[in-house]
N, C-alpha and C. Protein backbone atom coordinates (compact mmCIF):
# COMPACT_ATOMS: atom_id res chain seq x y z
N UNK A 1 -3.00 3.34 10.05
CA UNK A 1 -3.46 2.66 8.87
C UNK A 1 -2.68 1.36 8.76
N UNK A 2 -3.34 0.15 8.40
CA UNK A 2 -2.56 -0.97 7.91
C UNK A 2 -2.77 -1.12 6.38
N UNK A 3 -1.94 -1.56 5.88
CA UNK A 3 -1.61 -2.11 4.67
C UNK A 3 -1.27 -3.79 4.79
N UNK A 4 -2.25 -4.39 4.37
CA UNK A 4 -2.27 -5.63 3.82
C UNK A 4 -2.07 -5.85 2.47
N UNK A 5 -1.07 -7.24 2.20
CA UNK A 5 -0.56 -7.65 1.24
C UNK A 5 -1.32 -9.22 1.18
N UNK A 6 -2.45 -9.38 0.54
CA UNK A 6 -2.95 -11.14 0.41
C UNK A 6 -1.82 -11.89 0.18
N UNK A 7 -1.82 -13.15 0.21
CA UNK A 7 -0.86 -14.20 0.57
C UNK A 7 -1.27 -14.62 -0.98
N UNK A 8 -0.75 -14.25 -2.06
CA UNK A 8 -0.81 -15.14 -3.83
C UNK A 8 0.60 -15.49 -4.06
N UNK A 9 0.15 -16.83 -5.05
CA UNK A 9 1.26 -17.61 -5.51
C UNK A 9 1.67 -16.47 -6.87
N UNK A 10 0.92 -15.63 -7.59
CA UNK A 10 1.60 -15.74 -8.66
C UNK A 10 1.62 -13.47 -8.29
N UNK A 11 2.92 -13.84 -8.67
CA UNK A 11 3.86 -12.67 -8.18
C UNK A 11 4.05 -12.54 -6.67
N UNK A 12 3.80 -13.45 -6.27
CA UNK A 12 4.12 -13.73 -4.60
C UNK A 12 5.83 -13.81 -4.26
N UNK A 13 6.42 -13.92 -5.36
CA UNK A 13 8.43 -13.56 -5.04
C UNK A 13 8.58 -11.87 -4.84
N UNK A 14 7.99 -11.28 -5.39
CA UNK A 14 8.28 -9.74 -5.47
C UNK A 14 8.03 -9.23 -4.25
N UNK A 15 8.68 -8.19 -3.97
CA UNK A 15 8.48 -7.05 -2.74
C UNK A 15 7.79 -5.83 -3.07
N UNK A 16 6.93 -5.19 -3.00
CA UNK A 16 5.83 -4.41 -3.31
C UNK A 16 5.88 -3.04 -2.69
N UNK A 17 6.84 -2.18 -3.10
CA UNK A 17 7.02 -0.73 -2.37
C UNK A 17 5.59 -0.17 -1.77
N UNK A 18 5.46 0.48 -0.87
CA UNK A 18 4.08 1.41 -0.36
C UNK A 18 4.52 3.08 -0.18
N UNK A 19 4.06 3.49 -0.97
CA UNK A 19 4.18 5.02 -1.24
C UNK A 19 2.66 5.60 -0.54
N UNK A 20 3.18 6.43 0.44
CA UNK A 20 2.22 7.63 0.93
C UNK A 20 2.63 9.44 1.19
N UNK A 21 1.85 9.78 -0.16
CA UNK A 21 1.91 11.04 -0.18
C UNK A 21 3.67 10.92 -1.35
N UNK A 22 3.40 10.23 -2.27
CA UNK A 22 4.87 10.29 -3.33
C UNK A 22 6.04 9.85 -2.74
N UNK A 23 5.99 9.48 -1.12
CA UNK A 23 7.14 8.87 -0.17
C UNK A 23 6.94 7.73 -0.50
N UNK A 24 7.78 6.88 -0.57
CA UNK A 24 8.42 5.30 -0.30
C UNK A 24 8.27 5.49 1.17
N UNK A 25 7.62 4.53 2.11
CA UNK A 25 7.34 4.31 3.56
C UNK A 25 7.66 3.24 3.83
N UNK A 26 7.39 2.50 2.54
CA UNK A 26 7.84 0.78 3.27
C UNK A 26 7.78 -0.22 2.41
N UNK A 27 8.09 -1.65 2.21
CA UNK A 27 7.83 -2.89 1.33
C UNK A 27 7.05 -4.01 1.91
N UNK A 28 5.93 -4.26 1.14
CA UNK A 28 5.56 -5.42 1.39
C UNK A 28 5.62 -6.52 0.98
N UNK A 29 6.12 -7.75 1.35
CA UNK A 29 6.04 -8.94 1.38
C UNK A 29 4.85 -9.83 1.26
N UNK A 30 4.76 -10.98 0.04
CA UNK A 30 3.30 -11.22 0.00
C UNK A 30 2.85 -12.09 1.69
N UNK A 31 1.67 -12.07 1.96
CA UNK A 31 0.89 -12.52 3.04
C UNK A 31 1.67 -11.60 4.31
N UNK A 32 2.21 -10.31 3.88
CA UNK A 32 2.57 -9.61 5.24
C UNK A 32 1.63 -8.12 5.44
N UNK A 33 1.74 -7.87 6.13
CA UNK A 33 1.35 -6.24 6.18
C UNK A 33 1.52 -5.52 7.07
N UNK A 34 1.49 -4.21 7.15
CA UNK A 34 2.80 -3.54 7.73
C UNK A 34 1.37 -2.15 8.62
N UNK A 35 2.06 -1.41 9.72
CA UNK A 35 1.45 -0.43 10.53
C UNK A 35 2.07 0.88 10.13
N UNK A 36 1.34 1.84 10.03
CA UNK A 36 1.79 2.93 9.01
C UNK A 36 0.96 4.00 9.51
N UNK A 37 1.67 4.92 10.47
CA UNK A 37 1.00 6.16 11.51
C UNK A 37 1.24 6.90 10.50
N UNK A 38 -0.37 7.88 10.49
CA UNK A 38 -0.13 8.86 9.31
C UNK A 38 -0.71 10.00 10.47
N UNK A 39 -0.81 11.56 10.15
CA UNK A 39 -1.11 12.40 10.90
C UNK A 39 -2.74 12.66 10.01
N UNK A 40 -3.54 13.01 10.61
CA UNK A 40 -4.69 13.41 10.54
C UNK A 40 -4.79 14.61 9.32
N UNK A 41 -5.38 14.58 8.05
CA UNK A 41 -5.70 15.31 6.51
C UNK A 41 -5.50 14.25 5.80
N UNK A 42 -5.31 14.96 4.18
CA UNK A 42 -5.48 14.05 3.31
C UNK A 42 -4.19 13.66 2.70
N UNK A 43 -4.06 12.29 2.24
CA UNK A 43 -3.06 11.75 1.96
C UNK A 43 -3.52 10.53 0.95
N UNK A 44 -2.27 10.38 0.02
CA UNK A 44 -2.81 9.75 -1.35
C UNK A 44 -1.75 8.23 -0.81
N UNK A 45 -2.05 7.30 -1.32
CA UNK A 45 -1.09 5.71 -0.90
C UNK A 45 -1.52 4.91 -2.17
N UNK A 46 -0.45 4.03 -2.43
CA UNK A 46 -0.07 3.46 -4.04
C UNK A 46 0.90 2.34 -3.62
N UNK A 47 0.41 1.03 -4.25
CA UNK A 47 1.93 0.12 -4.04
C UNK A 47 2.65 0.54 -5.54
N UNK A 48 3.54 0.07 -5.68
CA UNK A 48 4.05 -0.36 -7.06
C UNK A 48 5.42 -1.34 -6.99
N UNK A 49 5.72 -1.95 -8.31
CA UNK A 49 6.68 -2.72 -8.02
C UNK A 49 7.30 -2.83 -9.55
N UNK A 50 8.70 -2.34 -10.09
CA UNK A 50 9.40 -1.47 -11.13
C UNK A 50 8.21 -0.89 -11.57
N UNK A 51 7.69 -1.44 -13.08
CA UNK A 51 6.57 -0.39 -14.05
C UNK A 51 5.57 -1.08 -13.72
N UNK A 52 5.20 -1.13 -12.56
CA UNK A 52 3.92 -1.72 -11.80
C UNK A 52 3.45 -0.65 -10.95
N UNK A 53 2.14 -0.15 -11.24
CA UNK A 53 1.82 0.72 -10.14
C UNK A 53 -0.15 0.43 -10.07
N UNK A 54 -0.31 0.49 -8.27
CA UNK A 54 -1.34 0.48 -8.26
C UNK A 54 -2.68 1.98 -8.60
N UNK A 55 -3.54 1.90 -8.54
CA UNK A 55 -4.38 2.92 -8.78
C UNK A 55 -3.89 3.57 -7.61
N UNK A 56 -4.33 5.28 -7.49
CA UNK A 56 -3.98 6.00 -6.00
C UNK A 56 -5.23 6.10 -5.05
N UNK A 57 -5.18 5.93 -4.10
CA UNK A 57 -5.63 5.73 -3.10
C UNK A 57 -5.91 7.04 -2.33
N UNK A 58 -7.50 7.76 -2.36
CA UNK A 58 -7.04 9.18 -1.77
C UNK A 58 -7.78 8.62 -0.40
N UNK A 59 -7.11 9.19 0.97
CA UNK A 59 -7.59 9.05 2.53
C UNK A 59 -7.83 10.70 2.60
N UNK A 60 -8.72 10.80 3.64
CA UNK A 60 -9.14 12.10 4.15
C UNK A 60 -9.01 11.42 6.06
N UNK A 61 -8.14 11.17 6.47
CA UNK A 61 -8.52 10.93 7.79
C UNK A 61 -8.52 11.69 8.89
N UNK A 62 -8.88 11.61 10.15
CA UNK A 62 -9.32 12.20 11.14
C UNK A 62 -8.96 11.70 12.50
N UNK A 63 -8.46 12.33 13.51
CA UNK A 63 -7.35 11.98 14.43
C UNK A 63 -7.91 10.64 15.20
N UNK A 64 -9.35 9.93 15.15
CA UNK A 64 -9.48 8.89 15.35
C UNK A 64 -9.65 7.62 14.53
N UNK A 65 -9.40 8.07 13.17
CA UNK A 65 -9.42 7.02 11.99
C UNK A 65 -8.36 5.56 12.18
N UNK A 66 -9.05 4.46 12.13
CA UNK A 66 -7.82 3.11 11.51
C UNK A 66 -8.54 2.94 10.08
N UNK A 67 -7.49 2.85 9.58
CA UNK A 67 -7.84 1.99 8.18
C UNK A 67 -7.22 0.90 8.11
N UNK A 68 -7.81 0.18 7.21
CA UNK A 68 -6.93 -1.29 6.61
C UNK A 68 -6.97 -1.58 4.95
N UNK A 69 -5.94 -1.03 4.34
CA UNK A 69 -6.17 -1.50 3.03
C UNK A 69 -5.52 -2.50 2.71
N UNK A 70 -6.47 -3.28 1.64
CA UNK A 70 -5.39 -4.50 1.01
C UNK A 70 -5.38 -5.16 0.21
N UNK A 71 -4.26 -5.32 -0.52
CA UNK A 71 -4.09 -5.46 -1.80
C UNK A 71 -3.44 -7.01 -2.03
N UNK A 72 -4.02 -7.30 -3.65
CA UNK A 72 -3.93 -8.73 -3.72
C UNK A 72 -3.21 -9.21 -5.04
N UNK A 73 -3.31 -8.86 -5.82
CA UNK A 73 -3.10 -9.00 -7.46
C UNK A 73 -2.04 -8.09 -7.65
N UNK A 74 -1.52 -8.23 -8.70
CA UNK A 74 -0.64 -8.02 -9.23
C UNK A 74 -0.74 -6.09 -9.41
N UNK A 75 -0.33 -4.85 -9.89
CA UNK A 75 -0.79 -3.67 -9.88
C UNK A 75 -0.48 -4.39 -11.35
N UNK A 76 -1.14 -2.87 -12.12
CA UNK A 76 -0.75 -2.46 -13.37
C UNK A 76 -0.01 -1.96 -14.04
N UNK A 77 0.33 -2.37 -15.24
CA UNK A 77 1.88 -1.49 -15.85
C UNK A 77 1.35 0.07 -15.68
N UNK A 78 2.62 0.77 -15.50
CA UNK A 78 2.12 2.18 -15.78
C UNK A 78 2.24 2.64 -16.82
């Protein structure tokens, strides 16, 4: 799976945690995005950043699945 981060000016200073499955996996950087091997079932993925969190994200994937998600705006307070 990739995770894309759009390249925006406004909250573009912040680093953007990526949670899969309630794990912290990684940070994104705006205009970066990151490669993220998951094993084949279902698994939930969320950025957030302090009381910023995005909606959850449910995957059902399958041992030949790529995904690419990606996110642009700011998340929402939680």
């Amino acid at each position: 799976m990739i995770v894309r981060r759009l390249d925006r000016k406004a909250g573009g200073l912040y680093n953007w945690s990526v949670f899969v499955d309630d794990e912290k996996i990684g940070v994104l950087k705006n205009g970066c995005e990151q490669i993220i091997r998951l094993d084949p079932g279902e698994h939930s993925v969320f950025i957030k950043h302090n009381q910023f969190k995005s909606e959850i994200v449910p995957l059902d994937l399958l041992p030949t699945d790529a995904r690419t998600l990606e996110c642009g705006e700011m998340p929402v307070p939680i």
